[in-house]
N, C-alpha and C. Protein backbone atom coordinates (compact mmCIF):
# COMPACT_ATOMS: atom_id res chain seq x y z
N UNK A 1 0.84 -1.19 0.00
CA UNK A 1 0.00 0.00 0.00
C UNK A 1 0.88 1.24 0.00
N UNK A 2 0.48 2.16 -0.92
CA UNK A 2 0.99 3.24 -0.58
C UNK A 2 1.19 4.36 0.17
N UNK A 3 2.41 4.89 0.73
CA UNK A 3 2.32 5.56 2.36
C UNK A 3 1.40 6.88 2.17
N UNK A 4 0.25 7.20 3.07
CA UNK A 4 -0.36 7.82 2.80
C UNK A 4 0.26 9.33 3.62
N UNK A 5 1.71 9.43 4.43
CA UNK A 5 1.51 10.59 5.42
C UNK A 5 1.19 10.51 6.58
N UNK A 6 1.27 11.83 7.34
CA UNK A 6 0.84 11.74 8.46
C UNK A 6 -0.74 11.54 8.20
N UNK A 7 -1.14 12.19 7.86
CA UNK A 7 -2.32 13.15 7.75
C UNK A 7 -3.67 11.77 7.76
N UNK A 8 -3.10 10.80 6.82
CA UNK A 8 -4.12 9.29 6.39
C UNK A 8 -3.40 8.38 7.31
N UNK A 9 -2.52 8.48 8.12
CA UNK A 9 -1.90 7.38 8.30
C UNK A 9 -2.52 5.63 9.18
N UNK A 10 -3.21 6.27 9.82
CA UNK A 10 -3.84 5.17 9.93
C UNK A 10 -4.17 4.05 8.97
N UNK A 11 -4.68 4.32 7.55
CA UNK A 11 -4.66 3.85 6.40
C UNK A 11 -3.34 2.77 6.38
N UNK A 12 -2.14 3.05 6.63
CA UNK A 12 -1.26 2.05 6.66
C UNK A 12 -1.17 0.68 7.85
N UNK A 13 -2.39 1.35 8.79
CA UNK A 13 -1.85 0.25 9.89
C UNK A 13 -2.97 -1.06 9.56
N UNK A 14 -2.11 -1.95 9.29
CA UNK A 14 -2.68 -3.38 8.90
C UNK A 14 -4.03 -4.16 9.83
N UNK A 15 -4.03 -3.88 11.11
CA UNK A 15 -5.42 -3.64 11.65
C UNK A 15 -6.50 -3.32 11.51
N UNK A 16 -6.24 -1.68 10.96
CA UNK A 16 -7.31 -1.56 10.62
C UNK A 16 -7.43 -1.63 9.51
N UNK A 17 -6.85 -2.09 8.00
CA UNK A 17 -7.17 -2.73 7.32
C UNK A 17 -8.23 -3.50 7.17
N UNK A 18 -7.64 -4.80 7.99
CA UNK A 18 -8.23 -5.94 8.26
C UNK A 18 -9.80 -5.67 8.83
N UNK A 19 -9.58 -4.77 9.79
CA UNK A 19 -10.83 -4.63 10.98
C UNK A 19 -11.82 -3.69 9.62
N UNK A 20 -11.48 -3.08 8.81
CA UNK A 20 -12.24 -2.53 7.74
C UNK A 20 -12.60 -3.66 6.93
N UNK A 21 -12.04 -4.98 6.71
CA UNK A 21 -12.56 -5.99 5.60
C UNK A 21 -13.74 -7.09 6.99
N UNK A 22 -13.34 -6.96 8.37
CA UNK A 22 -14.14 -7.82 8.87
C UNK A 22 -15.32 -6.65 8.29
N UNK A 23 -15.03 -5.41 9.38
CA UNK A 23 -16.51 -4.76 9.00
C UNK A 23 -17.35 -4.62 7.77
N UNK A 24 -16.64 -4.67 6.73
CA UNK A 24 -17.43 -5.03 5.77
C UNK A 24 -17.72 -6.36 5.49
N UNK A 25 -17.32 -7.57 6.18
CA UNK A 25 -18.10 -8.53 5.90
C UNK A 25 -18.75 -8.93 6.83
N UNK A 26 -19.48 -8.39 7.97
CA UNK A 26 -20.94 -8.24 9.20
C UNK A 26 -21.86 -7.42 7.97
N UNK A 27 -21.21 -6.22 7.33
CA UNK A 27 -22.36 -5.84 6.98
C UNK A 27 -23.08 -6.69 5.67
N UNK A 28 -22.11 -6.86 5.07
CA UNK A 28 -22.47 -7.83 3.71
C UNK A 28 -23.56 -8.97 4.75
N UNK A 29 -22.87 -9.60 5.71
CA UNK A 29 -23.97 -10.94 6.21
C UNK A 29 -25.40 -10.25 6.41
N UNK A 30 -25.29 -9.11 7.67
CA UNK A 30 -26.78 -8.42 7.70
C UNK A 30 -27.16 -8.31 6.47
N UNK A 31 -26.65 -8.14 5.25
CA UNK A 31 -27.79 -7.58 4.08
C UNK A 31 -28.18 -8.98 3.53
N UNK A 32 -27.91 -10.21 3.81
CA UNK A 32 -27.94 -11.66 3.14
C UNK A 32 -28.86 -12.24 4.21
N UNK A 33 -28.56 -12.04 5.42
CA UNK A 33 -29.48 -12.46 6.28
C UNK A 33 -31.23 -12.51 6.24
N UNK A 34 -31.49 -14.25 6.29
CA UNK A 34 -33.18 -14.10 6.29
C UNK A 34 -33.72 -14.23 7.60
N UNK A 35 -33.68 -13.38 8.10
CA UNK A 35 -34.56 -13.55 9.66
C UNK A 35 -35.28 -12.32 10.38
N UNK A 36 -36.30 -12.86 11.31
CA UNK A 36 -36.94 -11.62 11.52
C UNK A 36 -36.48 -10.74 11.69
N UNK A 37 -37.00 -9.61 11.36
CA UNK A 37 -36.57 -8.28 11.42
C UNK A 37 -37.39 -7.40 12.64
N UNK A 38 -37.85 -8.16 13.16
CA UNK A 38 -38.74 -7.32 14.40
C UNK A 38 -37.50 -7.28 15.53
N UNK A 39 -36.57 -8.12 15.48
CA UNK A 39 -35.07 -7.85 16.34
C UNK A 39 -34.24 -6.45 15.18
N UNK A 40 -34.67 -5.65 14.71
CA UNK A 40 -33.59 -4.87 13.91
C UNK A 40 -33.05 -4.58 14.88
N UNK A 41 -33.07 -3.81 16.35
CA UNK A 41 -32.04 -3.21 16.81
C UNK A 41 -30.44 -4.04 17.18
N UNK A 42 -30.98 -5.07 17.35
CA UNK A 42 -29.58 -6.51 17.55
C UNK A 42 -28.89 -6.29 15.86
N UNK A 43 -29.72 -5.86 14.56
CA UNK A 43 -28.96 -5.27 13.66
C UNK A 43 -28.18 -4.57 13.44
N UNK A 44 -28.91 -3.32 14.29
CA UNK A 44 -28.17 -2.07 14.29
C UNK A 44 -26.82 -1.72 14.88
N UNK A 45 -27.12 -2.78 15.92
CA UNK A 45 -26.20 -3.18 17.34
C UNK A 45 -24.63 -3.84 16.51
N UNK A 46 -24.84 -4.74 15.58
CA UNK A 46 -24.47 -5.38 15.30
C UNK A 46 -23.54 -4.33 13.87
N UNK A 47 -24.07 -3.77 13.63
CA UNK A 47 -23.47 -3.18 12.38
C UNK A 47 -22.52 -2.03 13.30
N UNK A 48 -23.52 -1.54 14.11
CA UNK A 48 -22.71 -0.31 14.87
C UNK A 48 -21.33 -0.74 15.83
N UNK A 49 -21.33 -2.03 16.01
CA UNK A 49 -20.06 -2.91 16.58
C UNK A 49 -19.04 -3.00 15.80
N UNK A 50 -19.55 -3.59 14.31
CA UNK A 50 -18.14 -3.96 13.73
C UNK A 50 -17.81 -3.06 12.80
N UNK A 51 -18.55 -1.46 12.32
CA UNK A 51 -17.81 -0.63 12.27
C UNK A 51 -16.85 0.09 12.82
N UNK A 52 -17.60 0.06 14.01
CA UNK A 52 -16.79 0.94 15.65
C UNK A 52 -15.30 0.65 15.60
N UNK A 53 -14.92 -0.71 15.08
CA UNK A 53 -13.60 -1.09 15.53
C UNK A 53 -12.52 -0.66 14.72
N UNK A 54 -12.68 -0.49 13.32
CA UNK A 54 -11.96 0.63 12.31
C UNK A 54 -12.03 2.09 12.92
N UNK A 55 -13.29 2.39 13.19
CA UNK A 55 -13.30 3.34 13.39
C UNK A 55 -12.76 4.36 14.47
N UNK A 56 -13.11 3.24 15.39
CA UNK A 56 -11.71 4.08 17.09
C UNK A 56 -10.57 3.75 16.50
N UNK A 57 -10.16 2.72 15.97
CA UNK A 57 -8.84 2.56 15.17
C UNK A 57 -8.37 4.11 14.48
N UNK A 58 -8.83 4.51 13.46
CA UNK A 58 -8.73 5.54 13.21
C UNK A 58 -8.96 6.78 13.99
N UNK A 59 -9.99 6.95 15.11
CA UNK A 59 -9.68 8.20 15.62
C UNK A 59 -8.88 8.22 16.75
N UNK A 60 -8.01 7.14 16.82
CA UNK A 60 -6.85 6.86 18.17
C UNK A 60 -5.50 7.67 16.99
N UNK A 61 -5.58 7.01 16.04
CA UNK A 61 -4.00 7.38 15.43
C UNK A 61 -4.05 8.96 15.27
N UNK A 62 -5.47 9.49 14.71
CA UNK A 62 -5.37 11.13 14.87
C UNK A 62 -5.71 12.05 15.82
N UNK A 63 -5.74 11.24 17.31
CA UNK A 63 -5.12 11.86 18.24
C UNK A 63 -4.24 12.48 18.71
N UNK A 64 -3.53 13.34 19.79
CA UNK A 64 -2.44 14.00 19.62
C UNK A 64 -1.20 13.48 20.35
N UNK A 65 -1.89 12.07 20.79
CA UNK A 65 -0.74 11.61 21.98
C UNK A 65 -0.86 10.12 22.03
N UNK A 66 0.38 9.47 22.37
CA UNK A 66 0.25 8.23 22.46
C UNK A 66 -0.83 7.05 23.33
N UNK A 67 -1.05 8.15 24.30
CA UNK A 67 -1.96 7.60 25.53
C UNK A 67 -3.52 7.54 24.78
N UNK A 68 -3.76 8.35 24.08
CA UNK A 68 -5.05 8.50 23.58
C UNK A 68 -5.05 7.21 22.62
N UNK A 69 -4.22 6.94 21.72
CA UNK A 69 -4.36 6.10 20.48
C UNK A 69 -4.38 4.52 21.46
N UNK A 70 -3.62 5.15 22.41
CA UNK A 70 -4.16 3.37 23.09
C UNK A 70 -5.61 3.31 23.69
N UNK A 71 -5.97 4.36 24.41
CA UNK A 71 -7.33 4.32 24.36
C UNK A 71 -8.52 3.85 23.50
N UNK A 72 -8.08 4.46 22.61
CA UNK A 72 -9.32 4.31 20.98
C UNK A 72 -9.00 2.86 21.18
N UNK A 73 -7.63 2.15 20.88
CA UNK A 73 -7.51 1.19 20.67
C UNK A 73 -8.23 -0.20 21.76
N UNK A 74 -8.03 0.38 22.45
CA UNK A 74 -8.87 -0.83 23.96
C UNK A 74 -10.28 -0.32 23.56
N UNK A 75 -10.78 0.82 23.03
CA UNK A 75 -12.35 0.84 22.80
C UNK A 75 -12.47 -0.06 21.46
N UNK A 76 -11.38 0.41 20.81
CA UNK A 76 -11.45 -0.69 19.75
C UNK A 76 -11.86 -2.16 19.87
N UNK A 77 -10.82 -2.53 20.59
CA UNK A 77 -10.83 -4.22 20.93
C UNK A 77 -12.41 -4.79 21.54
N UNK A 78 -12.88 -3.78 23.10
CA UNK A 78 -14.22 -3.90 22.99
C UNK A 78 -15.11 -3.95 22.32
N UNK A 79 -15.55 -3.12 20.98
CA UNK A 79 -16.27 -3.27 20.23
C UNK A 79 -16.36 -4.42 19.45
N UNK A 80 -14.64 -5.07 19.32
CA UNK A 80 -14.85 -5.97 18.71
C UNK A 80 -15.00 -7.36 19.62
N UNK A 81 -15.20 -7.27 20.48
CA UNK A 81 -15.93 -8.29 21.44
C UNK A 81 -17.12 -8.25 21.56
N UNK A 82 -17.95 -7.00 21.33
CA UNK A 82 -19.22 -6.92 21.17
C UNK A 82 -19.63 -7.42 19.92
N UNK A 83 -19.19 -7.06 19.06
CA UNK A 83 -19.37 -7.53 17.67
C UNK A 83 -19.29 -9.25 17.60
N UNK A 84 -18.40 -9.90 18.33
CA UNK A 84 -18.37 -11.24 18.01
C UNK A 84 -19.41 -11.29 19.21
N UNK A 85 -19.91 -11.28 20.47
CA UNK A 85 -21.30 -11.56 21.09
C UNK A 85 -21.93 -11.67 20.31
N UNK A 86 -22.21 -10.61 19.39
CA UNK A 86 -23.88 -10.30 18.86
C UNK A 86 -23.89 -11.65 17.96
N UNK A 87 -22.94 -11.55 17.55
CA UNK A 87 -22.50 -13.02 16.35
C UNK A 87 -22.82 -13.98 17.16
N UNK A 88 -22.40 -14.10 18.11
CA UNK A 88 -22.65 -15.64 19.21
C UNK A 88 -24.10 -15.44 18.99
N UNK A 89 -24.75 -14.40 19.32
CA UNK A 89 -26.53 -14.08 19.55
C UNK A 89 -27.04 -15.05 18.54
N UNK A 90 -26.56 -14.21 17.40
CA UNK A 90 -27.45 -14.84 16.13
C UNK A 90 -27.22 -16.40 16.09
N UNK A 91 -25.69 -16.85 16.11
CA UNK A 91 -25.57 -18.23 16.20
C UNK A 91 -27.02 -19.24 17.01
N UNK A 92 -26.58 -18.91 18.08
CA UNK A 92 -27.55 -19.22 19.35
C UNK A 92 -29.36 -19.04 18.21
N UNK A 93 -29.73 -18.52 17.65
CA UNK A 93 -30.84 -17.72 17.41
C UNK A 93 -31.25 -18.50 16.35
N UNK A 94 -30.32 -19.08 15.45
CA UNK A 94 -30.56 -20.06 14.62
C UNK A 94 -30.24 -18.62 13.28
N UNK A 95 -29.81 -17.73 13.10
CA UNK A 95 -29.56 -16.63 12.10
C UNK A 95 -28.43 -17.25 11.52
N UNK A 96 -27.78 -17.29 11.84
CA UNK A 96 -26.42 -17.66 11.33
C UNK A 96 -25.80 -19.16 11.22
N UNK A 97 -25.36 -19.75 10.22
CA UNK A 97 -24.94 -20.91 10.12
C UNK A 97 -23.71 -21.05 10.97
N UNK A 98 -23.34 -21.75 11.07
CA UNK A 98 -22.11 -22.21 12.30
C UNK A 98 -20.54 -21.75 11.40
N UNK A 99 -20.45 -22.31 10.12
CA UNK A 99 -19.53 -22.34 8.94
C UNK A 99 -19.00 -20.66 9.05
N UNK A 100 -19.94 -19.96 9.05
CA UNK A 100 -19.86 -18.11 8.94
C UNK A 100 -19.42 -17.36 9.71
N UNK A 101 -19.82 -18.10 10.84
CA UNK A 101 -19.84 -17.84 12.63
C UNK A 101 -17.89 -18.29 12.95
N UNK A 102 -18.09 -19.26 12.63
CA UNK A 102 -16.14 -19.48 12.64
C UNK A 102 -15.66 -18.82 11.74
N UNK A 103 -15.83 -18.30 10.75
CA UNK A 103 -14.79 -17.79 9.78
C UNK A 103 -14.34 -15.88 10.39
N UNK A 104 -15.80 -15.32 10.65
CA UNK A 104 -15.57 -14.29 11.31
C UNK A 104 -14.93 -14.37 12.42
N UNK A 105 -15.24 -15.51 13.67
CA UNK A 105 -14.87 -15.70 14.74
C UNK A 105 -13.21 -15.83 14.49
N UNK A 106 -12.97 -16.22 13.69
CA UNK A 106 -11.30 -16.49 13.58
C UNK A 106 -10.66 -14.75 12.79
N UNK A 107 -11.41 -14.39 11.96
CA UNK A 107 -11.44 -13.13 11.55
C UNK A 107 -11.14 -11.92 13.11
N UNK A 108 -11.71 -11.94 13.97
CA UNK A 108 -11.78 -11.29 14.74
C UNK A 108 -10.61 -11.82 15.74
N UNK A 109 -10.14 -13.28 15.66
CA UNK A 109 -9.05 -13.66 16.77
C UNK A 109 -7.68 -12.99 16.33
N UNK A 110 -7.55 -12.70 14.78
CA UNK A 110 -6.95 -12.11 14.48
C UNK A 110 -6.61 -10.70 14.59
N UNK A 111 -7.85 -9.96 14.52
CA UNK A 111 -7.48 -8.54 14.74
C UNK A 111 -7.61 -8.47 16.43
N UNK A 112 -7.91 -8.97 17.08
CA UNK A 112 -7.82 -9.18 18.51
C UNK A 112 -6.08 -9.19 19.15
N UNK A 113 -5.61 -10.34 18.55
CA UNK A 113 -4.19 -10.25 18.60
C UNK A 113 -3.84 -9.27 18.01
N UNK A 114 -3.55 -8.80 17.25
CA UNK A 114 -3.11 -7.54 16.23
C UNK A 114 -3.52 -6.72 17.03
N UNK A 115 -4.27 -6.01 17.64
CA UNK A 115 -4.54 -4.69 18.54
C UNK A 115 -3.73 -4.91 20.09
N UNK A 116 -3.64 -5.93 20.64
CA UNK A 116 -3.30 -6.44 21.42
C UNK A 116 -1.60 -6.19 21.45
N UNK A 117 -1.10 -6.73 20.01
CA UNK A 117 -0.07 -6.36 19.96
C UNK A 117 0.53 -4.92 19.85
N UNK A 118 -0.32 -4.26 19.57
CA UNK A 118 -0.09 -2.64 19.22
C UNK A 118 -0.17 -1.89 20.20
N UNK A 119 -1.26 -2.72 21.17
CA UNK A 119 -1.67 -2.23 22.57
C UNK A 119 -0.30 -1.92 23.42
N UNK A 120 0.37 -3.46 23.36
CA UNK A 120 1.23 -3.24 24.19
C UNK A 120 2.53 -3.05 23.45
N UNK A 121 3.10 -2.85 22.30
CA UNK A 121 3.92 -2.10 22.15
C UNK A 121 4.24 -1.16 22.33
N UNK A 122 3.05 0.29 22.08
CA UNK A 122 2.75 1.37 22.74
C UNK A 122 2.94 1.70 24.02
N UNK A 123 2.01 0.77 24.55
CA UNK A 123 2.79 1.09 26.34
C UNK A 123 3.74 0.94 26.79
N UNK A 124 4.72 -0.27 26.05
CA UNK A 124 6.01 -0.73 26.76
C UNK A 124 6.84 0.08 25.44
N UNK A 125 6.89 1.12 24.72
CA UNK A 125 8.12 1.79 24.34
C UNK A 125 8.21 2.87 24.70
């Protein structure tokens, strides 16, 4: 990828990459998904989770201080624990096939470690 600067830089960090391709594939499932819709807010819940995690991703790096970007980043990681709950939900709920449910679930063990690691590089340099 090409270095975008200070200014985009987040754009380079491979996290949120990644945490941008999970989030787009929660939302792709919600739009494929056949199930009641009288639960939309567990939708909303659900979309508003696995965006969140790019997204504090990004407003940690254009913060002005190191302490902050680890912040975003632990809100980060939460969200993306919320995001895999809601996933457990639907599992449990009969929404989601089991096959989909692991592929994200491993999707997310990944950027889990990956923030984790960033987490504490940050603190310990």
């Amino acid at each position: 990828m090409q270095t975008t600067g200070g200014l985009l830089a987040y754009k380079e960090l491979i996290v949120w990459q990644k945490s941008m391709e999970f989030a787009n594939a929660v939302i792709n499932l919600i739009e494929v998904l056949d199930t009641p819709r009288k639960h939309y807010r567990l939708f909303e819940q659900l979309e508003a989770a696995a965006t969140s995690v790019p997204m504090n991703i990004a407003e940690g790096k254009g913060r002005n201080s190191r302490k902050e970007f680890v912040h975003f980043l632990h809100v980060s990681r939460g969200s993306l624990y919320e995001t895999l709950t809601l996933l457990e939900i639907f599992l449990m709920r009969g929404w989601l096939k089991s096959e989909t449910f692991q592929e994200l679930e491993l999707r997310s063990i990944e950027i889990a470690k990956m923030l984790n690691g960033l987490i504490n590089s940050l603190e310990n340099d």
